[in-house]
Protein backbone atom coordinates (compact mmCIF):
# COMPACT_ATOMS: atom_id res chain seq x y z
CA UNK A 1 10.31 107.10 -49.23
CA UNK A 2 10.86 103.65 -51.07
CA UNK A 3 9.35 100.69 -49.41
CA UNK A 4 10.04 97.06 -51.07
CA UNK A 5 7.29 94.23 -49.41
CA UNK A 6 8.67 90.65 -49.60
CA UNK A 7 6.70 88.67 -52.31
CA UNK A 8 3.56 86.55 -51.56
CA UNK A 9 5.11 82.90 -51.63
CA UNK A 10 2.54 80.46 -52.61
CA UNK A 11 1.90 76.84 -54.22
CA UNK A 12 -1.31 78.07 -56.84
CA UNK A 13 -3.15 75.85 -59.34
CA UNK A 14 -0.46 76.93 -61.77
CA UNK A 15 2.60 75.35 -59.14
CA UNK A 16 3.92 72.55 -60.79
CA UNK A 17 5.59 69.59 -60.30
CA UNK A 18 9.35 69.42 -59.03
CA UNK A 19 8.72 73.14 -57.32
CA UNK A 20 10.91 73.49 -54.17
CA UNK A 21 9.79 75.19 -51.47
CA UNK A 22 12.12 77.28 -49.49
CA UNK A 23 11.64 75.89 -45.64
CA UNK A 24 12.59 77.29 -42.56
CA UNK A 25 15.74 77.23 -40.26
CA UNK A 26 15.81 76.51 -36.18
CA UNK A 27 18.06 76.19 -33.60
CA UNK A 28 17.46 73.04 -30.97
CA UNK A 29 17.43 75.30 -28.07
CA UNK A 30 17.19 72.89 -24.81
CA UNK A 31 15.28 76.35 -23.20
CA UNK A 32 12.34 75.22 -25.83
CA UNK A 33 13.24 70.93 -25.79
CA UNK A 34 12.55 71.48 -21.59
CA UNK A 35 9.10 73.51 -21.93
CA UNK A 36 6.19 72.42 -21.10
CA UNK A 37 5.16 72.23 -24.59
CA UNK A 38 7.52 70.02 -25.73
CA UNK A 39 9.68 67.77 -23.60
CA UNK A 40 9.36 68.46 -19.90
CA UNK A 41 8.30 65.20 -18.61
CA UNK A 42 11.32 63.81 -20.02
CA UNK A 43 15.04 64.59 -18.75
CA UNK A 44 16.11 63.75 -22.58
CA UNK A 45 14.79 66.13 -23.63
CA UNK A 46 16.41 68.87 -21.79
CA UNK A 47 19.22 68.22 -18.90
CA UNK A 48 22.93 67.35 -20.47
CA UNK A 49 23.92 65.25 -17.71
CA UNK A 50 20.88 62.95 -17.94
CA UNK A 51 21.42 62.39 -20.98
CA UNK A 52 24.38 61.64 -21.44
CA UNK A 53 24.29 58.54 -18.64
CA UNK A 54 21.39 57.25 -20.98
CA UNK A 55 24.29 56.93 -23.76
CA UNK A 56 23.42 60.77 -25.81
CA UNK A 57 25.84 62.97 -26.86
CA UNK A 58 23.43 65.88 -25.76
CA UNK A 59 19.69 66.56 -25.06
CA UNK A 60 17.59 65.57 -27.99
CA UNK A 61 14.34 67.04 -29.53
CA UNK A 62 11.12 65.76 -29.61
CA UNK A 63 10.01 64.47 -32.85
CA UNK A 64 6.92 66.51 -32.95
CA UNK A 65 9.43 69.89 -32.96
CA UNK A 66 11.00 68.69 -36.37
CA UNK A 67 7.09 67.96 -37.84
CA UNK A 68 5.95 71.38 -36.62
CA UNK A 69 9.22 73.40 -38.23
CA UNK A 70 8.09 71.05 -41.35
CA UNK A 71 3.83 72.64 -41.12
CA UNK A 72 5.15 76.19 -40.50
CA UNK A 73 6.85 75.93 -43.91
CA UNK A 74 3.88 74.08 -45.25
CA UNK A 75 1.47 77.20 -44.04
CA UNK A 76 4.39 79.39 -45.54
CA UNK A 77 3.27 77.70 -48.42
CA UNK A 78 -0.39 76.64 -48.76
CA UNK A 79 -1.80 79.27 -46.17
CA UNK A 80 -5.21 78.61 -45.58
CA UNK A 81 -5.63 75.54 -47.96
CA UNK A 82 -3.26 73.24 -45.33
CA UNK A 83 -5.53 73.70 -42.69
CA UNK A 84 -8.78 72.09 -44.81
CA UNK A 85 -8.19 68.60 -45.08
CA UNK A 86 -4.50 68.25 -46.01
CA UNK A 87 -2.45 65.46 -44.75
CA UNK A 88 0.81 64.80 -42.60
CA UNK A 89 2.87 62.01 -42.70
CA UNK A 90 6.17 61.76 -41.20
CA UNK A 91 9.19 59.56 -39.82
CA UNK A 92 11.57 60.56 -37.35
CA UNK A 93 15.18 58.90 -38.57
CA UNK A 94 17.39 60.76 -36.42
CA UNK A 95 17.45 62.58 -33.20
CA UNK A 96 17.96 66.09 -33.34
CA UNK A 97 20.58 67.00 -30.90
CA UNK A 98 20.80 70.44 -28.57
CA UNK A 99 22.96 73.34 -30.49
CA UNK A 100 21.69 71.42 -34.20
CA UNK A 101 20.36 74.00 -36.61
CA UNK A 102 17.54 72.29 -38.70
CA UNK A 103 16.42 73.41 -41.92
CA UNK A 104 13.03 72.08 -43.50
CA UNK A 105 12.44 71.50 -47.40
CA UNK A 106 10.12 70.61 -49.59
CA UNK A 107 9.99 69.48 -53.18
CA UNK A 108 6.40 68.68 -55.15
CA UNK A 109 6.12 65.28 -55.75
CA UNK A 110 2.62 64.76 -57.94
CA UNK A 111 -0.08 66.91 -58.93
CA UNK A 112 -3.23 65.20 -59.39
CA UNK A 113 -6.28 67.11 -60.39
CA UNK A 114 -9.13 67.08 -57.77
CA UNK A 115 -12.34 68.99 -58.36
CA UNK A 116 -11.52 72.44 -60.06
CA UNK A 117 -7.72 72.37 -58.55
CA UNK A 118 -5.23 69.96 -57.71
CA UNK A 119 -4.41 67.69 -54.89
CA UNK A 120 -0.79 68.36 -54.31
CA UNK A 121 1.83 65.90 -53.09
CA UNK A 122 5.12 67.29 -51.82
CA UNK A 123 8.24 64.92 -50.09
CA UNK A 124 9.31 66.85 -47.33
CA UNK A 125 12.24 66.68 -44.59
CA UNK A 126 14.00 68.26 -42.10
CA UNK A 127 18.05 68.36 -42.17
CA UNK A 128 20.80 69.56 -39.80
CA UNK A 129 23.54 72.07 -40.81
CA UNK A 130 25.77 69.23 -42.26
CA UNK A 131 22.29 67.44 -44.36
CA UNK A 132 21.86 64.64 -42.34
CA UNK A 133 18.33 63.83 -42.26
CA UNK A 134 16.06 63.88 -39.08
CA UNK A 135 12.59 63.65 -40.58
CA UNK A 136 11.22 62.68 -43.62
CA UNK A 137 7.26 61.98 -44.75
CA UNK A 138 5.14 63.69 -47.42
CA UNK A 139 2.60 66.42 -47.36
CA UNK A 140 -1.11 66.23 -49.32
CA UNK A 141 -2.76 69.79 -49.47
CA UNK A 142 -5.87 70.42 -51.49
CA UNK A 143 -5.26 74.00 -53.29
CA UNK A 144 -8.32 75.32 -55.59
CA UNK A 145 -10.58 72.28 -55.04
């Protein structure tokens, strides 16, 4: 019996500038935009017909939704290292709308060494299927240090 594992993707010491990270892909599902979790309080977020009498073509996400598709990728990336100290900083641009499938990426920026690794600096956004950008900021993850 032949078993193949899927390689261990991560940014290392040795990572280096320009890298692109491969992100992750989501639906905007209005059964998640009305949870609790993420929207509730806020018609918006999940009920058509409210929205569209506040002028939206369809429910949109919450902004936090598009920044945590953009940290799963990052702990895709960094693992343990983005939960010591790293840094998040994003802008919403665009609303996401219901039936949207959002992609994340991320591209390394600037590697600055820090202690005995490197203090990493990677532009990151989120992007519908036709790359119109929702979210874009920058990550700052310690790896090595």
């Amino acid at each position: 019996m032949t078993t193949t594992s899927t390689p261990v993707r991560r940014i290392t010491v040795d990572t280096p500038v320009g890298f692109e990270l491969i992100g992750v892909k989501k639906k905007a599902a209005i059964q998640l935009m009305g949870s609790r979790l993420w929207g509730r309080f806020n018609p918006n977020h999940w009920d058509p017909a409210y929205a569209g009498e506040t002028g939206l073509k369809a429910p949109i996400q919450t902004g936090e939704m598009s920044s945590a598709y953009i940290a799963e990728m990052c702990v895709n990336w960094f693992g343990a290292d983005f939960f010591k100290g790293a840094r998040i900083n994003c802008k919403y641009i665009a609303s996401t709308f219901a039936g949207e499938t959002i992609e994340t990426f991320g591209v390394v920026r600037e590697k600055t060494a820090k202690g005995s690794g490197y203090r990493f600096t990677v532009d990151v956004w989120a992007a519908n299927e036709d790359g119109e950008k929702k979210t874009v900021g920058f990550v700052e993850v310690d790896v090595g240090v």
